[in-house]
Protein backbone atom coordinates (compact mmCIF):
# COMPACT_ATOMS: atom_id res chain seq x y z
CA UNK A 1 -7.93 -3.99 11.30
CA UNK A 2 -6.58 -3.62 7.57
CA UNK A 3 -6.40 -7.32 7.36
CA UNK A 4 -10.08 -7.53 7.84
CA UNK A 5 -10.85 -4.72 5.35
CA UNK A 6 -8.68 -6.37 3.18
CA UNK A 7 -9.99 -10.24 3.11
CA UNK A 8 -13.46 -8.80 2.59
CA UNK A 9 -12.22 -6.47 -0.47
CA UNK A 10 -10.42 -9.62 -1.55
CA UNK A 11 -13.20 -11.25 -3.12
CA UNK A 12 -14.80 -8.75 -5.30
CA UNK A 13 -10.96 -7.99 -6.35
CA UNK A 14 -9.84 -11.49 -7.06
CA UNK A 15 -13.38 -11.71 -9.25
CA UNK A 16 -12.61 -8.81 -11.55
CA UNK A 17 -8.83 -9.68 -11.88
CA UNK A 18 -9.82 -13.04 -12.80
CA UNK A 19 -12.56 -12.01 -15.01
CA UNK A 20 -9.75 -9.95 -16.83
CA UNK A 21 -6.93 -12.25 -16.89
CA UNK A 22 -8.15 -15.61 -17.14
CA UNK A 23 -7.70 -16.72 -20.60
CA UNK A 24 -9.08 -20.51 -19.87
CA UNK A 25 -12.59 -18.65 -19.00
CA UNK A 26 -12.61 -16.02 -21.58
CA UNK A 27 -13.39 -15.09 -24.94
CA UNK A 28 -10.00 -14.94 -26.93
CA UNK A 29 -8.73 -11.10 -26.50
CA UNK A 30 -7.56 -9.34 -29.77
CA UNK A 31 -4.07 -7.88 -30.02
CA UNK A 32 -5.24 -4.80 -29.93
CA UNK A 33 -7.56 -5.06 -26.92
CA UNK A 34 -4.82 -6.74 -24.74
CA UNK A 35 -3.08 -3.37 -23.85
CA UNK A 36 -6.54 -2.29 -22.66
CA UNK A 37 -7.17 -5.42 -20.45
CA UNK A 38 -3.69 -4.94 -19.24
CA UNK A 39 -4.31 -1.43 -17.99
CA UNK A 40 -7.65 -2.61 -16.03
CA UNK A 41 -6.10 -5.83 -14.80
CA UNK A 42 -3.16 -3.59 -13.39
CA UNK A 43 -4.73 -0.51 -12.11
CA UNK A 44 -8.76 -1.51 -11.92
CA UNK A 45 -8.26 -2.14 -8.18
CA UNK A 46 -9.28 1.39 -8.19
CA UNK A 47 -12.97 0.91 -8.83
CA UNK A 48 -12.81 -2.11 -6.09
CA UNK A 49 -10.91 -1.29 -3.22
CA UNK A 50 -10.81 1.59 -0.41
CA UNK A 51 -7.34 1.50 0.58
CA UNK A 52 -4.87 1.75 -1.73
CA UNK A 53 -1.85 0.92 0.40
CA UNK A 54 -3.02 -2.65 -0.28
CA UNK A 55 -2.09 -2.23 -3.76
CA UNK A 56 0.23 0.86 -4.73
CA UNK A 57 -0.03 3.72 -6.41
CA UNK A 58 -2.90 4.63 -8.83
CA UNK A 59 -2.53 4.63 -12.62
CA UNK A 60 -2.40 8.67 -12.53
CA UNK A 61 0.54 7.95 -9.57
CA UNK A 62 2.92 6.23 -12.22
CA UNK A 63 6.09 6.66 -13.30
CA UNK A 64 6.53 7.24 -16.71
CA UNK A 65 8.14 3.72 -17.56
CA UNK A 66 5.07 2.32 -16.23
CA UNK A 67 2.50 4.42 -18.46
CA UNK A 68 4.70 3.90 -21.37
CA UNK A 69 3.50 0.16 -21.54
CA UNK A 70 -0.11 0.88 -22.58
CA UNK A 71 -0.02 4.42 -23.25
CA UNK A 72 1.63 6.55 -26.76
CA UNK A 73 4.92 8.36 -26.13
CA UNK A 74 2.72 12.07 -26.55
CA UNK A 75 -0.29 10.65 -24.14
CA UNK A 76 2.48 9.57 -21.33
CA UNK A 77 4.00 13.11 -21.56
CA UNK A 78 0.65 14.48 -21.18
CA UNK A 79 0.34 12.49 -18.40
CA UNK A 80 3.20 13.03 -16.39
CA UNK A 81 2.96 17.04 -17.10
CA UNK A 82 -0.11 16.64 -15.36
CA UNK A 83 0.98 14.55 -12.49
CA UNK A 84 3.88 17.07 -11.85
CA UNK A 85 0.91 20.10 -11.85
CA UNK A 86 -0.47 18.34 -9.14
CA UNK A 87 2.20 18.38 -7.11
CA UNK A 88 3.26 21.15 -7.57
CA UNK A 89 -0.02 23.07 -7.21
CA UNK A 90 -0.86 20.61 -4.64
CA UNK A 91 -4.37 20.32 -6.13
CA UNK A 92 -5.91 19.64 -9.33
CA UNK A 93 -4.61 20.25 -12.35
CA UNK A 94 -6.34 18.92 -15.86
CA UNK A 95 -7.59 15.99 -14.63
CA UNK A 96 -10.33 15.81 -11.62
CA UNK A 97 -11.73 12.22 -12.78
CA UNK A 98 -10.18 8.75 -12.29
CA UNK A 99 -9.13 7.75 -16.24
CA UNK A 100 -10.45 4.14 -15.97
CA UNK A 101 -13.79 4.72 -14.88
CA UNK A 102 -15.01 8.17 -15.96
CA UNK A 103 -15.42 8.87 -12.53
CA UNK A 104 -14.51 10.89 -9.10
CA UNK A 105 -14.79 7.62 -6.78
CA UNK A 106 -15.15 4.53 -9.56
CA UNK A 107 -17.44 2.03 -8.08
CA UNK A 108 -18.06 -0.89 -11.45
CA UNK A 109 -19.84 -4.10 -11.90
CA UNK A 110 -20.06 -6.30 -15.20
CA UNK A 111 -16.95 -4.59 -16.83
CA UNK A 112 -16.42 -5.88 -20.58
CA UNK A 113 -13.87 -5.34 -22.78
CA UNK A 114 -14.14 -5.74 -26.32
CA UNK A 115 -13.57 -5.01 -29.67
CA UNK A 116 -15.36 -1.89 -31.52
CA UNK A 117 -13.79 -1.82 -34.63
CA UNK A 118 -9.78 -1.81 -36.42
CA UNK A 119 -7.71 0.48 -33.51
CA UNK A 120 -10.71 1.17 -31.00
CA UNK A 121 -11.67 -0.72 -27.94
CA UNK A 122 -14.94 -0.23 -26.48
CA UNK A 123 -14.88 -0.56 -22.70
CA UNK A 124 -18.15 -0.96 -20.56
CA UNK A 125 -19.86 -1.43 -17.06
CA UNK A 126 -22.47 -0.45 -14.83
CA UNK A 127 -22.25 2.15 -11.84
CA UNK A 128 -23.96 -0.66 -9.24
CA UNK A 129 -24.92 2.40 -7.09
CA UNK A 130 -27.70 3.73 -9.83
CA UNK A 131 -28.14 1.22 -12.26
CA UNK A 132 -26.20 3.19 -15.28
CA UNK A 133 -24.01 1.51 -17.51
CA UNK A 134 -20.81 3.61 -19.00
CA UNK A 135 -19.06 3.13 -22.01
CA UNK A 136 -15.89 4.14 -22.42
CA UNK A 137 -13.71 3.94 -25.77
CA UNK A 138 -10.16 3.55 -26.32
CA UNK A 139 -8.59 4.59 -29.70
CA UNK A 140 -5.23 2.24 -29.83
CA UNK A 141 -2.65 2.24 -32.79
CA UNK A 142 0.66 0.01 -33.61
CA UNK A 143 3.80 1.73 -32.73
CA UNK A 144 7.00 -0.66 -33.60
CA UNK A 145 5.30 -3.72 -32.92
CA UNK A 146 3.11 -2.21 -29.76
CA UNK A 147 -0.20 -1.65 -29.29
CA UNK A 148 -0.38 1.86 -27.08
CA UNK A 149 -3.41 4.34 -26.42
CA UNK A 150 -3.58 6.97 -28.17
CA UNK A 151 -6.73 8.72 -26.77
CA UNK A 152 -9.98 7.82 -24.41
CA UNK A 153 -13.06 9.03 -25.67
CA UNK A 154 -15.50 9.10 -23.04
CA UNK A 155 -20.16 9.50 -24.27
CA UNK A 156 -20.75 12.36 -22.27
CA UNK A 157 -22.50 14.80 -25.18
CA UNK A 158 -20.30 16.29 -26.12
CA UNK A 159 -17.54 14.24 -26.44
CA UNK A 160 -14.80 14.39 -23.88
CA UNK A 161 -11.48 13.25 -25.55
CA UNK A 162 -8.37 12.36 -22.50
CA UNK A 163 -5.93 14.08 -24.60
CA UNK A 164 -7.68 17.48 -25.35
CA UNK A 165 -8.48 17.52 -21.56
CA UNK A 166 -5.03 16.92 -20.71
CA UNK A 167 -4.01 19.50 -23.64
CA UNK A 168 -6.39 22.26 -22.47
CA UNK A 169 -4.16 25.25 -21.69
């Protein structure tokens, strides 16, 4: 039965990995937008599929070798703190929404990702269930050669930054 589920996920989830990581059918990606489009071509399955034991752990699940590849040295701390409050408190802990997506249970069409301006990458899509788009906007900075997230700034009014949620005591 999970083979079925997972040859009818497969299409919508071959689409948006292809959409993210074919170079011959895509706008070329600035330096500084490639560690964004690696974190959605890695961990976007998220937003696509229902069972995740067709594709490992989510991007909150990681170790901390793993989140050091896109993310700054004091944002992957944050991140594993929290990780380790969840299991510890078996619950919640900072973070109740899905980083990616801005969302409980992601659900995306049309995502883009582009540039906004020097060290921010504007990242957008629409919810397909009501119509609204979401833009989401990663600040990104050169550490020894590297380009790493430093923060995720997501529109709601007011401003929700990833670190200050994940640095709210």
């Amino acid at each position: 039965m999970w083979f079925t589920d997972g040859i009818k996920m497969a299409g919508p989830v071959l689409s948006f990995l292809l959409c993210c990581a074919s170079p011959a059918y895509a706008a070329p990606v600035s330096a500084e937008a490639q560690v964004v489009a690696h974190l959605y071509k890695d961990f976007g399955w998220q937003a696509f599929a229902t069972q995740s034991e067709l594709f490992g752990e989510s991007l909150e699940q990681q170790r901390k070798d793993v989140l050091a590849r896109f993310f700054s040295a004091q944002l992957v701390e944050l991140l594993v703190r929290d990780a380790e409050c969840e299991a510890r408190e078996k619950g919640l802990c900072r973070l109740d929404f899905d980083i990616l997506f801005d969302s409980q249970d992601p659900v995306v069409t049309d995502l883009k990702i582009q540039m906004l301006a020097p060290g921010k990458v504007l990242v957008d899509f629409t919810n397909p269930v009501n119509g609204e788009r979401t833009a989401i906007r990663f600040v990104v900075t050169n550490t020894s050669g590297q380009w790493r997230i430093v923060d995720v700034l997501y529109g709601q009014k007011p401003e929700r930054s990833l670190k200050q949620t994940l640095l709210k005591r």
